[in-house]
N, C-alpha and C. Protein backbone atom coordinates (compact mmCIF):
# COMPACT_ATOMS: atom_id res chain seq x y z
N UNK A 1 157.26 142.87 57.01
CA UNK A 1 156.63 141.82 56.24
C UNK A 1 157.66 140.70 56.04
N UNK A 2 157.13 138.89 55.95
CA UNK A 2 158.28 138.16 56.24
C UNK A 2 158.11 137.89 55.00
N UNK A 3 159.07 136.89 54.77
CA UNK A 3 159.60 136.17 53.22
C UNK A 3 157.87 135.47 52.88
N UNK A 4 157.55 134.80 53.85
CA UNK A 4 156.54 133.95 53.53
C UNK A 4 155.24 134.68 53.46
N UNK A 5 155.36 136.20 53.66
CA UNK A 5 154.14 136.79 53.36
C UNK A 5 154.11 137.31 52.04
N UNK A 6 155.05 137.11 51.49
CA UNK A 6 155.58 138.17 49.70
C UNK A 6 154.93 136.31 48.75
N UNK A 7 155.18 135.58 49.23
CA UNK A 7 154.93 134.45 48.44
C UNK A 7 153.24 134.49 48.46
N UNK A 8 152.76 134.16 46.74
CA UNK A 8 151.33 133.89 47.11
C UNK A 8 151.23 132.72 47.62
N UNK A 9 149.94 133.11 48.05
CA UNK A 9 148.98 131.70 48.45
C UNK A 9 148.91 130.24 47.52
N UNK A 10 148.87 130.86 46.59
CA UNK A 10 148.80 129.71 45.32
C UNK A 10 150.04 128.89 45.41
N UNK A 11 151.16 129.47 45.40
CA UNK A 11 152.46 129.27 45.65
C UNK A 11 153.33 128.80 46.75
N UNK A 12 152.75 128.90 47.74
CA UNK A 12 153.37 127.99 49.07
C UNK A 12 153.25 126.42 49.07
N UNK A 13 152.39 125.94 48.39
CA UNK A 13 151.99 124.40 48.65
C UNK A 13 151.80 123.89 47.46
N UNK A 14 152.19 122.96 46.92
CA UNK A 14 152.13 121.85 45.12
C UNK A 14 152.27 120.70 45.76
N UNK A 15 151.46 119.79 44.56
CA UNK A 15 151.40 118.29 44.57
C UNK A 15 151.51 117.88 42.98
N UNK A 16 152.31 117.64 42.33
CA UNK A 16 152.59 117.23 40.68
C UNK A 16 152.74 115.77 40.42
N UNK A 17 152.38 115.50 41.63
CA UNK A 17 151.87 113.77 41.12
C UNK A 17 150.59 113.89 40.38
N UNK A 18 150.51 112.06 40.02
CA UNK A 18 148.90 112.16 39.34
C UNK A 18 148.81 110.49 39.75
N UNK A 19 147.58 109.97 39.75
CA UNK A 19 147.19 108.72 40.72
C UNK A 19 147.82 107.72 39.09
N UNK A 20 148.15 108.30 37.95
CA UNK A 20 148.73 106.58 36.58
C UNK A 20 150.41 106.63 37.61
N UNK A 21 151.04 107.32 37.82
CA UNK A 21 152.17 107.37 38.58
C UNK A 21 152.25 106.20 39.97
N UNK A 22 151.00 106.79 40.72
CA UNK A 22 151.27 106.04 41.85
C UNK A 22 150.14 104.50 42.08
N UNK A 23 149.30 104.40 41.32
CA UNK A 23 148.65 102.91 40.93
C UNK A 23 149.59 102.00 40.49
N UNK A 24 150.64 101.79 39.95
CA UNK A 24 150.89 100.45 40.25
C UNK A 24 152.41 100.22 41.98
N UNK A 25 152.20 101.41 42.36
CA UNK A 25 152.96 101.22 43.31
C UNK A 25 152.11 101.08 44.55
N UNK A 26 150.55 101.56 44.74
CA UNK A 26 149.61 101.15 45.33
C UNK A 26 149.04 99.79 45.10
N UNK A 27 149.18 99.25 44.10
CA UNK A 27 148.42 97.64 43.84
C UNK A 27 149.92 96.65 43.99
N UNK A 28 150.96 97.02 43.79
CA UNK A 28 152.08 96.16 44.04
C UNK A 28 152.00 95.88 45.35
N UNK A 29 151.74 97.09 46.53
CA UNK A 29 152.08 97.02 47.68
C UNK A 29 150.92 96.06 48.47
N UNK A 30 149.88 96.29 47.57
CA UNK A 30 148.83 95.78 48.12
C UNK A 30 148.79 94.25 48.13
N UNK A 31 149.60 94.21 46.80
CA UNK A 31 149.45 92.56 46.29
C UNK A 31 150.37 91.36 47.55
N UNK A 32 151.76 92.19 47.65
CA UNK A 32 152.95 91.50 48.36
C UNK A 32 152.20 92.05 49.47
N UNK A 33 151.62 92.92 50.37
CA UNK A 33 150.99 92.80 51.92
C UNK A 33 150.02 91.84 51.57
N UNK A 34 149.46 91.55 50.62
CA UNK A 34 148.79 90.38 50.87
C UNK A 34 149.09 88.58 51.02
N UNK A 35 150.46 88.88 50.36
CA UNK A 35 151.35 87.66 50.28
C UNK A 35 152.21 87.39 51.28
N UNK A 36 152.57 88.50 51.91
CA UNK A 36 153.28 88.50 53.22
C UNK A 36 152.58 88.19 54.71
N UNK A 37 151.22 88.10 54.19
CA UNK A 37 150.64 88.78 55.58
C UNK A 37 150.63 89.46 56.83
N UNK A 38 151.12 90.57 55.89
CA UNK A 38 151.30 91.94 56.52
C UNK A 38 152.34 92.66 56.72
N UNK A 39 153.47 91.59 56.55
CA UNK A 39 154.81 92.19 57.22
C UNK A 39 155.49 92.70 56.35
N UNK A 40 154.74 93.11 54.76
CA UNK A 40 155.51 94.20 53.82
C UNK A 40 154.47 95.34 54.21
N UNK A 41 153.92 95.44 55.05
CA UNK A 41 152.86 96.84 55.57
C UNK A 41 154.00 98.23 55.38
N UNK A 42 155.41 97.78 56.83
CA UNK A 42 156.09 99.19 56.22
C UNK A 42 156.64 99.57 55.31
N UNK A 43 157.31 98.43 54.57
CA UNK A 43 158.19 98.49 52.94
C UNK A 43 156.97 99.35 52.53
N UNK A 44 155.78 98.63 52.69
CA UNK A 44 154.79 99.67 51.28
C UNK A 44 154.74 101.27 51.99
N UNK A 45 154.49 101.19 53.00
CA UNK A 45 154.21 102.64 53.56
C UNK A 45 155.68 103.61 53.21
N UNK A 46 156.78 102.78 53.57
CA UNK A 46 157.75 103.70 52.90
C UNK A 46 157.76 104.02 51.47
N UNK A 47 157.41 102.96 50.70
CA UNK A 47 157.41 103.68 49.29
C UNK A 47 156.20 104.48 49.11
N UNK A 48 155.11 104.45 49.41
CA UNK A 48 154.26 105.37 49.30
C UNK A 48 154.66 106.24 49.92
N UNK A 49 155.49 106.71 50.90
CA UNK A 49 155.45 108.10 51.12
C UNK A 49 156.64 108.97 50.11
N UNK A 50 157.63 107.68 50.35
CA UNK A 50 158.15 107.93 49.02
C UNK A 50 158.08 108.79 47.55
N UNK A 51 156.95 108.26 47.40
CA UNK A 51 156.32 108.82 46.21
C UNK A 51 155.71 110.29 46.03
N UNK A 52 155.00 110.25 47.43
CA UNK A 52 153.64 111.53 47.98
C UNK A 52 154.63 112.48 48.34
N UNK A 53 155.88 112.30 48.95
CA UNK A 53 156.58 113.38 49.78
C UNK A 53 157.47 113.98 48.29
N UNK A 54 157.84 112.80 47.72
CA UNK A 54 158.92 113.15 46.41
C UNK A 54 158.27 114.17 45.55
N UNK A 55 157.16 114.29 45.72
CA UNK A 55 156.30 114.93 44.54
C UNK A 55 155.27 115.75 45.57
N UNK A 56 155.89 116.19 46.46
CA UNK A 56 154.74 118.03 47.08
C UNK A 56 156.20 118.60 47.38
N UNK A 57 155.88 120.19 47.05
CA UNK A 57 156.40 121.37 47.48
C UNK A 57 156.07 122.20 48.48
N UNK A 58 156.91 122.84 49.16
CA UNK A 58 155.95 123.85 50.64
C UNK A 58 156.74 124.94 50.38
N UNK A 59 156.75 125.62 50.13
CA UNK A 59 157.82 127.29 49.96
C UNK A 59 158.83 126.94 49.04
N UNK A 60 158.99 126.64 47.80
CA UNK A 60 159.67 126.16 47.20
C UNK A 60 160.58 125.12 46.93
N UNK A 61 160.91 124.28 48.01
CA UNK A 61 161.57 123.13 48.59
C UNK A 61 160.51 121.76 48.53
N UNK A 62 161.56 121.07 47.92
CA UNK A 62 160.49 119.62 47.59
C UNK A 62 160.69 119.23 49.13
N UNK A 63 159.78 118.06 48.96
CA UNK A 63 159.63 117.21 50.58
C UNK A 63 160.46 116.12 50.53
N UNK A 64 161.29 115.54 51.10
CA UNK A 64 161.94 114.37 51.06
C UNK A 64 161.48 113.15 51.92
N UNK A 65 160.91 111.90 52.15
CA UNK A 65 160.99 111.30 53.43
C UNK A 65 162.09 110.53 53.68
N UNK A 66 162.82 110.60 54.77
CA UNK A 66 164.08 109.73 54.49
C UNK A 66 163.72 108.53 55.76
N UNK A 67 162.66 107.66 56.14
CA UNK A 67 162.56 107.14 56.76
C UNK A 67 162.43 105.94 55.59
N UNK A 68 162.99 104.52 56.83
CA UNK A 68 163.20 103.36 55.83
C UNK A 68 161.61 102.09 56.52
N UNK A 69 161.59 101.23 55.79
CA UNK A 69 160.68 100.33 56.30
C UNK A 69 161.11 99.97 57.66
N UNK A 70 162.07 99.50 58.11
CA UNK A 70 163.00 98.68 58.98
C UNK A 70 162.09 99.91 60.02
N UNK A 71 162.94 100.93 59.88
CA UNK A 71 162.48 101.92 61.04
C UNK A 71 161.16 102.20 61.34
N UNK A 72 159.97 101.93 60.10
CA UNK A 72 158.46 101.96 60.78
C UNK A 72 158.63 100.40 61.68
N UNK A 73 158.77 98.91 61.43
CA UNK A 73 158.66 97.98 61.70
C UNK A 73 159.20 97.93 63.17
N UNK A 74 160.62 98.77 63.78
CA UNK A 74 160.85 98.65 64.98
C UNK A 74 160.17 99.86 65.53
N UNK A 75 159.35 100.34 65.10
CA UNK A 75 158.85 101.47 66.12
C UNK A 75 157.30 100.77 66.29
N UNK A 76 157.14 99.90 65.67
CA UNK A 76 155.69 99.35 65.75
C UNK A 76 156.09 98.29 66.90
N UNK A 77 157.17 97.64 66.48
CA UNK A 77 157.09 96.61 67.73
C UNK A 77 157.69 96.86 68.84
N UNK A 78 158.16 98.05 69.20
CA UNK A 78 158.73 99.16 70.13
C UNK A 78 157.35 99.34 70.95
N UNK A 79 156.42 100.19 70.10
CA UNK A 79 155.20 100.59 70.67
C UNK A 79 154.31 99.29 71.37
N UNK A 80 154.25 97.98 70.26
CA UNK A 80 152.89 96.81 70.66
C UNK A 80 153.80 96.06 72.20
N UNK A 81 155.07 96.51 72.37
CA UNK A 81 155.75 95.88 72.83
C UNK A 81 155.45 96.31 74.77
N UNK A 82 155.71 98.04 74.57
CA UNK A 82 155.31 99.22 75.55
C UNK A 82 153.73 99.17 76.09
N UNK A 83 153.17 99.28 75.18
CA UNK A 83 151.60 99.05 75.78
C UNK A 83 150.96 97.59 75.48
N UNK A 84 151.43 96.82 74.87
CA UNK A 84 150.80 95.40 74.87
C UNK A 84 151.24 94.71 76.56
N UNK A 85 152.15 94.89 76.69
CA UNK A 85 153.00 94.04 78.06
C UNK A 85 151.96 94.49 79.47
N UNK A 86 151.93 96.25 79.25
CA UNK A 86 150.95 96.79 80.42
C UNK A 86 149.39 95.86 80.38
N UNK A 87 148.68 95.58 79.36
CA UNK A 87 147.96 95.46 79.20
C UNK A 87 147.94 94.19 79.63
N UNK A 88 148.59 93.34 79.00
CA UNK A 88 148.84 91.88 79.14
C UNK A 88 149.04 91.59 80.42
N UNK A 89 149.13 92.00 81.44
CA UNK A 89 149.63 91.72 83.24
C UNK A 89 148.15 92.25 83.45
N UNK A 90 147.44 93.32 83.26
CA UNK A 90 146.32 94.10 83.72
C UNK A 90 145.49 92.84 83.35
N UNK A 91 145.61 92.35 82.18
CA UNK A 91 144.38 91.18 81.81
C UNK A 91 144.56 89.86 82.58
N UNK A 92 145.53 89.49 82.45
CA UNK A 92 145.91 88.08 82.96
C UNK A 92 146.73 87.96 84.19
N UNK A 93 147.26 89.17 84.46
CA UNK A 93 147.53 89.38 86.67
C UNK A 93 146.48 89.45 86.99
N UNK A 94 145.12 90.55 86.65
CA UNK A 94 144.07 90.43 87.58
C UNK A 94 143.03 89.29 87.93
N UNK A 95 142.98 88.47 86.46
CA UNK A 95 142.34 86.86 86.60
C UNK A 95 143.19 85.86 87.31
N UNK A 96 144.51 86.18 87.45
CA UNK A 96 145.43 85.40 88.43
C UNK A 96 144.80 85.63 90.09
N UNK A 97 144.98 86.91 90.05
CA UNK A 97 144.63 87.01 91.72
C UNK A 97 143.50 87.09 91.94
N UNK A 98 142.32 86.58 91.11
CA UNK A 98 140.81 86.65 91.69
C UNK A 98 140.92 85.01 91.67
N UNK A 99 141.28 84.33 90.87
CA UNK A 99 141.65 82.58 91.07
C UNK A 99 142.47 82.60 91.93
N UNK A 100 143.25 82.80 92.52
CA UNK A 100 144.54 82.71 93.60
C UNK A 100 143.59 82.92 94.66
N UNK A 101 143.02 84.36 94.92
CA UNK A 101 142.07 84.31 96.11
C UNK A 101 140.30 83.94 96.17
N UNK A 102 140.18 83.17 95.20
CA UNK A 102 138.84 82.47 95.41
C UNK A 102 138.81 80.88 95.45
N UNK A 103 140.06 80.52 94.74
CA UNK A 103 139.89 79.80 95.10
C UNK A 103 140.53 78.84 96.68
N UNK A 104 141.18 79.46 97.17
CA UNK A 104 141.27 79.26 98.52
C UNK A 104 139.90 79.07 99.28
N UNK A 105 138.93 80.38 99.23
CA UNK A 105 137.76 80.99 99.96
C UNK A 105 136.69 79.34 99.80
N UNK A 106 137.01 79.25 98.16
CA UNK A 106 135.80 78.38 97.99
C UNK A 106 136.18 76.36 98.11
N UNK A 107 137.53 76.72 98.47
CA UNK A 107 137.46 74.98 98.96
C UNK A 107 136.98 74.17 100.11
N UNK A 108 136.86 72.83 99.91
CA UNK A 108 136.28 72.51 100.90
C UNK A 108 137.13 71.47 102.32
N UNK A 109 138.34 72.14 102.21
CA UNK A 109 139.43 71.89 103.35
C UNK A 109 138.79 72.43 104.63
């Protein structure tokens, strides 16, 4: 029998937050992403997890998140960067070479 089978059920998983705690850190974030337009998106997401991870337990051990805004913000423009570019040649290379070769076909040289 392992360690994690002697622990109850009740007892493996806690959350001791309560939503008066995390409302004004939800309406702050909301307020400045709205003032920023958009670009406090990860600041807020880090403090909200901040908050959610600081306050659950899993086998006795609190949760920590140690990720910063900076690091959601370059992994977003890492990612729009990786699949936007593919996309962006697929959209506007393939309308290149149907104008490149029609319009040759359709002049009147």
């Amino acid at each position: 029998m392992s360690e994690i089978d002697i622990i109850a059920p009740e007892h493996r998983f806690g959350f001791t937050g309560n939503w008066r705690e995390f409302l004004p850190i939800a309406l702050s974030n909301a307020l400045l992403t709205l003032v920023t337009l958009g670009i406090y998106r990860f600041w807020a997401i880090k403090r909200e997890r901040d908050y959610l991870w600081s306050h659950t337990w899993f086998l006795d051990d609190w949760l920590e998140w140690t990720g910063t805004g900076k690091e959601l913000l370059l992994g977003f423009i890492t990612a729009a960067f990786l699949l936007g570019l593919p996309l962006f040649v697929l959209q506007f290379g393939t309308q290149a070479m149907v104008y490149y070769c029609c319009s040759s076909a359709f002049s009147l040289e």
